[in-house]
C-alpha atoms as a PDB file:
ATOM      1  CA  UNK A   1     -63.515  -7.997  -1.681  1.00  0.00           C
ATOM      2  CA  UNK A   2     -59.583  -8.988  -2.957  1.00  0.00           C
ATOM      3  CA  UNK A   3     -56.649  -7.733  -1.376  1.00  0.00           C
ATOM      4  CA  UNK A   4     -55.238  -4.357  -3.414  1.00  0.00           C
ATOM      5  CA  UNK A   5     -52.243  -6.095  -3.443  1.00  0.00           C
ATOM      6  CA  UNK A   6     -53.242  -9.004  -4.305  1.00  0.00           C
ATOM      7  CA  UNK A   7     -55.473  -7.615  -6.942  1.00  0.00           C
ATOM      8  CA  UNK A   8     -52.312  -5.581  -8.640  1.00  0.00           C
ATOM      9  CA  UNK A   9     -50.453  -8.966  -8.749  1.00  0.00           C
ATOM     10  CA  UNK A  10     -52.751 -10.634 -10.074  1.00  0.00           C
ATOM     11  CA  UNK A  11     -53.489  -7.983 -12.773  1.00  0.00           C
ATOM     12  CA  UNK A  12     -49.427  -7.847 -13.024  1.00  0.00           C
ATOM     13  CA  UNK A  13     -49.626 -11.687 -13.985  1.00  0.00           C
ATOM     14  CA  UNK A  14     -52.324 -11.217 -16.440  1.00  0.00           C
ATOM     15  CA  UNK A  15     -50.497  -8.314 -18.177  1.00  0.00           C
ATOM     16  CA  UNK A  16     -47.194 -10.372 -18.106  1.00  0.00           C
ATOM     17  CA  UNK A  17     -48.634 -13.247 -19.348  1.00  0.00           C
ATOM     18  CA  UNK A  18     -50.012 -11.774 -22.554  1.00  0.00           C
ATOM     19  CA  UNK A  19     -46.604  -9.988 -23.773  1.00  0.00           C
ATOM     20  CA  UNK A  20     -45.628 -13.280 -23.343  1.00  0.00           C
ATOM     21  CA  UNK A  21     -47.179 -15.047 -25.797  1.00  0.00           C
ATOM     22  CA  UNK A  22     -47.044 -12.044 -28.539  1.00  0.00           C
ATOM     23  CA  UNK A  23     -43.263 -12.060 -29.978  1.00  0.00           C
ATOM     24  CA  UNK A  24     -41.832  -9.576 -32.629  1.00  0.00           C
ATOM     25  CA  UNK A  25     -41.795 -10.626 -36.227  1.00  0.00           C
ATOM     26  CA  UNK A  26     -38.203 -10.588 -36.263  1.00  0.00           C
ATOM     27  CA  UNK A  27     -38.222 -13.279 -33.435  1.00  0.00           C
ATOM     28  CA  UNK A  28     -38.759 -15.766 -36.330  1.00  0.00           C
ATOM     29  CA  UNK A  29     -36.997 -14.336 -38.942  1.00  0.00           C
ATOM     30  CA  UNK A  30     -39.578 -12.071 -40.832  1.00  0.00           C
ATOM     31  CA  UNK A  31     -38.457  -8.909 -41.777  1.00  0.00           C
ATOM     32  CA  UNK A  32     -41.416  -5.912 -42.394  1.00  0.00           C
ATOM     33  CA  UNK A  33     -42.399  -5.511 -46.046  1.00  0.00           C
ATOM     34  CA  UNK A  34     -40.962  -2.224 -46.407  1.00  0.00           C
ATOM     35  CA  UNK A  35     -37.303  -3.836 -46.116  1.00  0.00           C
ATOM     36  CA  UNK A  36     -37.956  -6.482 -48.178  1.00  0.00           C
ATOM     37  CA  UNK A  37     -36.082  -4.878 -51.043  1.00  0.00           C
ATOM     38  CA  UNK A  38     -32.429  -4.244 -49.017  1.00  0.00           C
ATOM     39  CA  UNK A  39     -33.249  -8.195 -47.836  1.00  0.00           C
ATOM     40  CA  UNK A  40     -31.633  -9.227 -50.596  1.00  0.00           C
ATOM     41  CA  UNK A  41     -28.520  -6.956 -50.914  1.00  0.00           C
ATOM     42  CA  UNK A  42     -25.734  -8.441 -48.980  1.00  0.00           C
ATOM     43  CA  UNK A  43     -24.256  -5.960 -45.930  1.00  0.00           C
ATOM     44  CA  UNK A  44     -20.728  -5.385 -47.187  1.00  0.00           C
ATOM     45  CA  UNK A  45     -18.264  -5.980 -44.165  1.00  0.00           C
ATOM     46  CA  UNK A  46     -15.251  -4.308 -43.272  1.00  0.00           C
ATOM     47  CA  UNK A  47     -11.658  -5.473 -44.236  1.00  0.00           C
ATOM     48  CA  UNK A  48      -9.656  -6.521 -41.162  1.00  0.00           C
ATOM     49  CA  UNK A  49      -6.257  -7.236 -40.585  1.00  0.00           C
ATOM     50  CA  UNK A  50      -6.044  -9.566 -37.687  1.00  0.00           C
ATOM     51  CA  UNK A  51      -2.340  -9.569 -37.196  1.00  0.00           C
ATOM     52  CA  UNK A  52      -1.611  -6.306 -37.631  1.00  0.00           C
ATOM     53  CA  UNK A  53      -1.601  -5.122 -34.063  1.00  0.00           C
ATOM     54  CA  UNK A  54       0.025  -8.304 -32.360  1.00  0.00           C
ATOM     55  CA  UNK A  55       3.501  -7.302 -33.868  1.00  0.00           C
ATOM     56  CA  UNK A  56       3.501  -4.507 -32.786  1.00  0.00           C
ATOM     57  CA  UNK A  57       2.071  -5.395 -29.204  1.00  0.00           C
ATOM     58  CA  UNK A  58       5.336  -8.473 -29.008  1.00  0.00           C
ATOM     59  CA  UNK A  59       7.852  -5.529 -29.744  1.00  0.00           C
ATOM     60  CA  UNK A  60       6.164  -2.814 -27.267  1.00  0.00           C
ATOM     61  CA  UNK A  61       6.416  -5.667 -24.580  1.00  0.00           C
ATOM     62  CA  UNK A  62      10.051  -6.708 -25.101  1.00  0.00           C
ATOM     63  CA  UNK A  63      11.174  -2.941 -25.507  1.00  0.00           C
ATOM     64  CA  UNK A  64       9.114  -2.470 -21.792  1.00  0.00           C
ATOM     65  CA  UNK A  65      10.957  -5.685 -19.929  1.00  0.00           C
ATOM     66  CA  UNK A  66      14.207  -4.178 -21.138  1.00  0.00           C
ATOM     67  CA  UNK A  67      13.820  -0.450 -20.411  1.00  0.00           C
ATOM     68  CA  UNK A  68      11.720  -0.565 -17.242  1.00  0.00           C
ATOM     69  CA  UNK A  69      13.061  -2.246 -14.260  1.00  0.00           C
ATOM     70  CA  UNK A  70      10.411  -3.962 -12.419  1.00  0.00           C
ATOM     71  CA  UNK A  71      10.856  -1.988  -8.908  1.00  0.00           C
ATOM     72  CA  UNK A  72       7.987   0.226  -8.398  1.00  0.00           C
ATOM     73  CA  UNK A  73       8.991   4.160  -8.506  1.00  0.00           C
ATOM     74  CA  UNK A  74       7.721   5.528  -5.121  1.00  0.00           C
ATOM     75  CA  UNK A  75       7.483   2.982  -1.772  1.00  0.00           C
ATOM     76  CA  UNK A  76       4.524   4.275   0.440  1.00  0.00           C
ATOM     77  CA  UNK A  77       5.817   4.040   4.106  1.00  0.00           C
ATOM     78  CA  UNK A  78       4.405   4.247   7.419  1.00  0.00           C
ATOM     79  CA  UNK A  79       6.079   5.082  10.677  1.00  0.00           C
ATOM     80  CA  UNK A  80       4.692   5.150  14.047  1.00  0.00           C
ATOM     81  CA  UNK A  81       6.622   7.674  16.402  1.00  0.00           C
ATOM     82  CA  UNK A  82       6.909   6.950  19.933  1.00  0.00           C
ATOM     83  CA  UNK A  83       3.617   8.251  22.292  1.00  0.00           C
ATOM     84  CA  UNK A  84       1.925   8.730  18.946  1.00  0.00           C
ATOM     85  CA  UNK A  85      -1.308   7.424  17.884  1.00  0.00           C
ATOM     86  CA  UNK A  86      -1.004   6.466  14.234  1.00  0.00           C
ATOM     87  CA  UNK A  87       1.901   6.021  12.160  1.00  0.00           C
ATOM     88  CA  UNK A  88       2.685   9.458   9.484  1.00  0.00           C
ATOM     89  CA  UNK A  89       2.320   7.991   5.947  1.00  0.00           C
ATOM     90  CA  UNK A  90       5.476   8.941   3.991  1.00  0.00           C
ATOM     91  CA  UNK A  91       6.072   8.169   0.282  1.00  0.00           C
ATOM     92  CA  UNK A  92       9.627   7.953  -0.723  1.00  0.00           C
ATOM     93  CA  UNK A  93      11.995   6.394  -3.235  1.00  0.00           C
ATOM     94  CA  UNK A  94      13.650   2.883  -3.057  1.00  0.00           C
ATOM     95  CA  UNK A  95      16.829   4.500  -3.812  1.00  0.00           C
ATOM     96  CA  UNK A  96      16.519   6.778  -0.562  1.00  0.00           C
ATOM     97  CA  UNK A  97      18.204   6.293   2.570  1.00  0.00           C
ATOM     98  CA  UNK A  98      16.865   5.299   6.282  1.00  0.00           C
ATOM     99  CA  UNK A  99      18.408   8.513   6.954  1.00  0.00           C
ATOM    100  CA  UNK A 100      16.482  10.577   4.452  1.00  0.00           C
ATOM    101  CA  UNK A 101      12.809   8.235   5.511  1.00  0.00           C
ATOM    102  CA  UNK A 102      13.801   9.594   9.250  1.00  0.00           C
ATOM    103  CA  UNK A 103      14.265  13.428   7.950  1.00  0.00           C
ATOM    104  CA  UNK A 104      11.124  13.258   5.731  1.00  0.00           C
ATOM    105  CA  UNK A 105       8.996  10.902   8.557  1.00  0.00           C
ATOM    106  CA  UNK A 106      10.268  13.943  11.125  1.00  0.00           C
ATOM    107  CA  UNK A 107       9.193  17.130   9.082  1.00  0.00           C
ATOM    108  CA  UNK A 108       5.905  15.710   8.270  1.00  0.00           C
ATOM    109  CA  UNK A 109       5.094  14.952  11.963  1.00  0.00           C
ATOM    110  CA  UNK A 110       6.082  18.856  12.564  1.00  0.00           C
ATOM    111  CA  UNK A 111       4.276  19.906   9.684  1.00  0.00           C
ATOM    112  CA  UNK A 112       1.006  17.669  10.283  1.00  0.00           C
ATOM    113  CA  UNK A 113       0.959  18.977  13.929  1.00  0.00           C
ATOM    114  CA  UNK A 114       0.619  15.854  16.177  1.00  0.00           C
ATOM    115  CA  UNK A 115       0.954  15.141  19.626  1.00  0.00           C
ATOM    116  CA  UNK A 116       3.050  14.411  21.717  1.00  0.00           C
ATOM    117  CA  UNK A 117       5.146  17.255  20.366  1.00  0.00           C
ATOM    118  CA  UNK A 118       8.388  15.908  19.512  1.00  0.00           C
ATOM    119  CA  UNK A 119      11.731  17.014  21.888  1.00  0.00           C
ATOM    120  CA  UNK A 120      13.717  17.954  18.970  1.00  0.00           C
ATOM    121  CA  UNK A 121      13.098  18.474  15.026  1.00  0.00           C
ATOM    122  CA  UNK A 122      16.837  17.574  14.283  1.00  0.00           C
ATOM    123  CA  UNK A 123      16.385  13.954  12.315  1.00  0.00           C
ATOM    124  CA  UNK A 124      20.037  12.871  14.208  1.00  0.00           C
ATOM    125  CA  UNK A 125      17.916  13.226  17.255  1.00  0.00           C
ATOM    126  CA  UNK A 126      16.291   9.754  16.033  1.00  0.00           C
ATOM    127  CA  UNK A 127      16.482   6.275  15.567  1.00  0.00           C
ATOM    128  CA  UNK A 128      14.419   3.910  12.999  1.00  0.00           C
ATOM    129  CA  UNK A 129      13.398   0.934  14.123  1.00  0.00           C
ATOM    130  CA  UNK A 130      11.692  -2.496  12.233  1.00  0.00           C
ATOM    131  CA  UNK A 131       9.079  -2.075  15.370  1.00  0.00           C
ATOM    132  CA  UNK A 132       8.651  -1.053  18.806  1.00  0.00           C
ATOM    133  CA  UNK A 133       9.588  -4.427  20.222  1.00  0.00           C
ATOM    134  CA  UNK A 134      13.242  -4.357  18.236  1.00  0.00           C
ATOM    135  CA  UNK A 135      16.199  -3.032  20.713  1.00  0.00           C
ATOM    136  CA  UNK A 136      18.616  -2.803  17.270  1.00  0.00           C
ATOM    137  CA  UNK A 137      18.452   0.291  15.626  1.00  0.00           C
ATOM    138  CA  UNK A 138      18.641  -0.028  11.174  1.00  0.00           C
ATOM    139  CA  UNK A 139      21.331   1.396   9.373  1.00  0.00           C
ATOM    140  CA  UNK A 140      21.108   5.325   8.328  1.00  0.00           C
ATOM    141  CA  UNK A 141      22.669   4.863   5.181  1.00  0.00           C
ATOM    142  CA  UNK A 142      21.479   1.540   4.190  1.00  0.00           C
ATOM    143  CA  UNK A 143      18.833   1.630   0.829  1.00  0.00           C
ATOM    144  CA  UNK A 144      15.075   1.417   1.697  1.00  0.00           C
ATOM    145  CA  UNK A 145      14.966  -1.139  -1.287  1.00  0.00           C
ATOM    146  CA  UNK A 146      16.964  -3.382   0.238  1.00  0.00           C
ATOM    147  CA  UNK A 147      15.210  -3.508   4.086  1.00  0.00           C
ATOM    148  CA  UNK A 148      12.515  -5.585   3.092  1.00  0.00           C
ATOM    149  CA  UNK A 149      10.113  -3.730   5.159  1.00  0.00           C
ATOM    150  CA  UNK A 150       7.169  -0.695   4.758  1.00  0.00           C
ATOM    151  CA  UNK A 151       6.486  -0.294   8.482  1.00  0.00           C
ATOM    152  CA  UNK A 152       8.612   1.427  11.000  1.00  0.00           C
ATOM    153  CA  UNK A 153       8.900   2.837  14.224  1.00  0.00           C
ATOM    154  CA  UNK A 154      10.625   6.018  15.173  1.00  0.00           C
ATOM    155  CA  UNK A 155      11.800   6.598  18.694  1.00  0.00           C
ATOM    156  CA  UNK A 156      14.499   9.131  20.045  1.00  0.00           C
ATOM    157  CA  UNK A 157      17.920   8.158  21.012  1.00  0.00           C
ATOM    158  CA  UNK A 158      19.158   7.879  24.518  1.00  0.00           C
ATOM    159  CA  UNK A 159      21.569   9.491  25.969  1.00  0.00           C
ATOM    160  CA  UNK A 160      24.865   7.911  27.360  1.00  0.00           C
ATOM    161  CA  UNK A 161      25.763   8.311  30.947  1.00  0.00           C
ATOM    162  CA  UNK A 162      28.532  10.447  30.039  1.00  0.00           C
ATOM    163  CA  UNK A 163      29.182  13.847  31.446  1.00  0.00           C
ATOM    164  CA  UNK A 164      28.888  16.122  29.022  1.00  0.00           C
ATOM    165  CA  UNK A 165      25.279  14.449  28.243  1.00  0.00           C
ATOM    166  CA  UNK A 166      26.021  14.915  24.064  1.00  0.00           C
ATOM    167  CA  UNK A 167      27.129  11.102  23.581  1.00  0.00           C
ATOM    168  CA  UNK A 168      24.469   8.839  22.333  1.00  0.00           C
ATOM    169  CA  UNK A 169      24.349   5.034  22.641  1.00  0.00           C
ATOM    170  CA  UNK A 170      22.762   3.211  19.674  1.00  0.00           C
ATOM    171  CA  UNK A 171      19.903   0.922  20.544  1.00  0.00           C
ATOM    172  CA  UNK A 172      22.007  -1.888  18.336  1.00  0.00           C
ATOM    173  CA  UNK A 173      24.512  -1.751  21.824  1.00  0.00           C
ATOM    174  CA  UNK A 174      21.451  -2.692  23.649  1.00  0.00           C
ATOM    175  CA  UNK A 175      21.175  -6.609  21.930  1.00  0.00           C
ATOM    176  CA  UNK A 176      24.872  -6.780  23.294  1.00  0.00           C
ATOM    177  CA  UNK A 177      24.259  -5.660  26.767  1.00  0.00           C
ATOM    178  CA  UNK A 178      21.615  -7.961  26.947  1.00  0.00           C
ATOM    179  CA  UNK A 179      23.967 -10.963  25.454  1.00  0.00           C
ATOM    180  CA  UNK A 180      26.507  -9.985  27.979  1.00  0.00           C
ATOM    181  CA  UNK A 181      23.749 -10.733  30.849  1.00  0.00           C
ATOM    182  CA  UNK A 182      22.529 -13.555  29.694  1.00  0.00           C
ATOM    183  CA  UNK A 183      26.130 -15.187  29.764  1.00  0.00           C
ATOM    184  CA  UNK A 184      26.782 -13.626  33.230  1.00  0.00           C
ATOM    185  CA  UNK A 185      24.132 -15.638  35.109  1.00  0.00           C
ATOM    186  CA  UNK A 186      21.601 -14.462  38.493  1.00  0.00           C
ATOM    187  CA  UNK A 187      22.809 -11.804  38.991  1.00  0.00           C
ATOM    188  CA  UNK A 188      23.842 -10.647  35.666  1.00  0.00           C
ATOM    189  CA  UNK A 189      19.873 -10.239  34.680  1.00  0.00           C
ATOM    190  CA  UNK A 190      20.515  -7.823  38.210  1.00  0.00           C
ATOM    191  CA  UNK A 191      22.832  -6.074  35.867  1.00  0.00           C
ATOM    192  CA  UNK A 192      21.130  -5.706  32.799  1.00  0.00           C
ATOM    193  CA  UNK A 193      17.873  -4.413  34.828  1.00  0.00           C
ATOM    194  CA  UNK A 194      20.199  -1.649  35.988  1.00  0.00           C
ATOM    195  CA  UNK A 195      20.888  -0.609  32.348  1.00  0.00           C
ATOM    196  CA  UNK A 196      17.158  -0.531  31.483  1.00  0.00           C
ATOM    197  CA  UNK A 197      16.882   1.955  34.256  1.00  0.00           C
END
């Protein structure tokens, strides 16, 4: 006794190979009887105009290139906050400020409620950084368009040793504290291992 599955393929195959060898009548070129009388009226085609949208395509392009500059409107940019898991997605304007990315990057943290809490939701409280391993702190008014990058990282500013505890040092003093030990020799790194205490 065959296989059922065998038996349906082969039954498959037979069927297949039948419709095979029957093809339509308009495979060759016969046309049925009953529309052998529109056979020989010609089908009338359309009149087309071939060139008449590529003017007008040349003048839409050169009006774009000279109206539209080619900097895209909105920059999507990410931040990572120090202690923080994954950086808050902000989208801003190229023509906005690394002041204005730390303000926006600061209110959404609030308003997305992460952890760690943040000390303070006053943006001067912060400094923007290209990453966590860069001691210089960027610009506040400098033009996101012109920093060249779309990932940052946002970490508080440390206090001075002063007495009144309100100064704050920028982290850009830090690259010159560090040149100022490396010039100083042994016991300048001694130093400079005090200040990152």
């Amino acid at each position: 006794m065959p296989n059922s599955k065998n038996h349906r393929n082969g039954q498959f195959e037979n069927h297949r190979r039948g419709k095979l060898t029957e093809r339509s009548s308009s495979f060759y070129g016969h046309t049925p009887s009953s529309s052998s009388a529109m056979a020989g009226a010609q089908i009338r085609r359309p009149k087309t105009v071939p060139d008449l949208l590529s003017d007008r395509k040349r003048v839409t392009t050169a009006a774009a290139a000279e109206v539209f500059p080619r900097q895209p409107p909105k920059l999507l940019l990410k931040v990572t906050t120090m202690g923080s898991l994954g950086p808050v997605q902000v989208v801003m304007t190229p023509e906005s400020t690394v002041g204005d990315l730390v303000a926006a990057t600061v209110r959404q943290y609030a308003k997305e409620g992460r952890r760690p809490i943040l000390p303070s939701n006053d943006p001067s409280n912060f400094d923007l950084h290209y990453s966590q391993f860069s001691l210089e702190s960027l610009d506040r008014k400098e033009k996101l368009r012109d920093i060249g990058s779309r990932n940052f990282f946002l970490c508080p500013r440390k206090c001075g040793g002063g007495g009144d505890g309100n100064a704050t040092t920028p982290f850009a003093s830090c690259s010159r504290e560090a040149e100022k030990a490396s010039k100083g020799g042994a016991f300048g790194w001694l130093r400079f291992m005090d200040f990152l205490l």
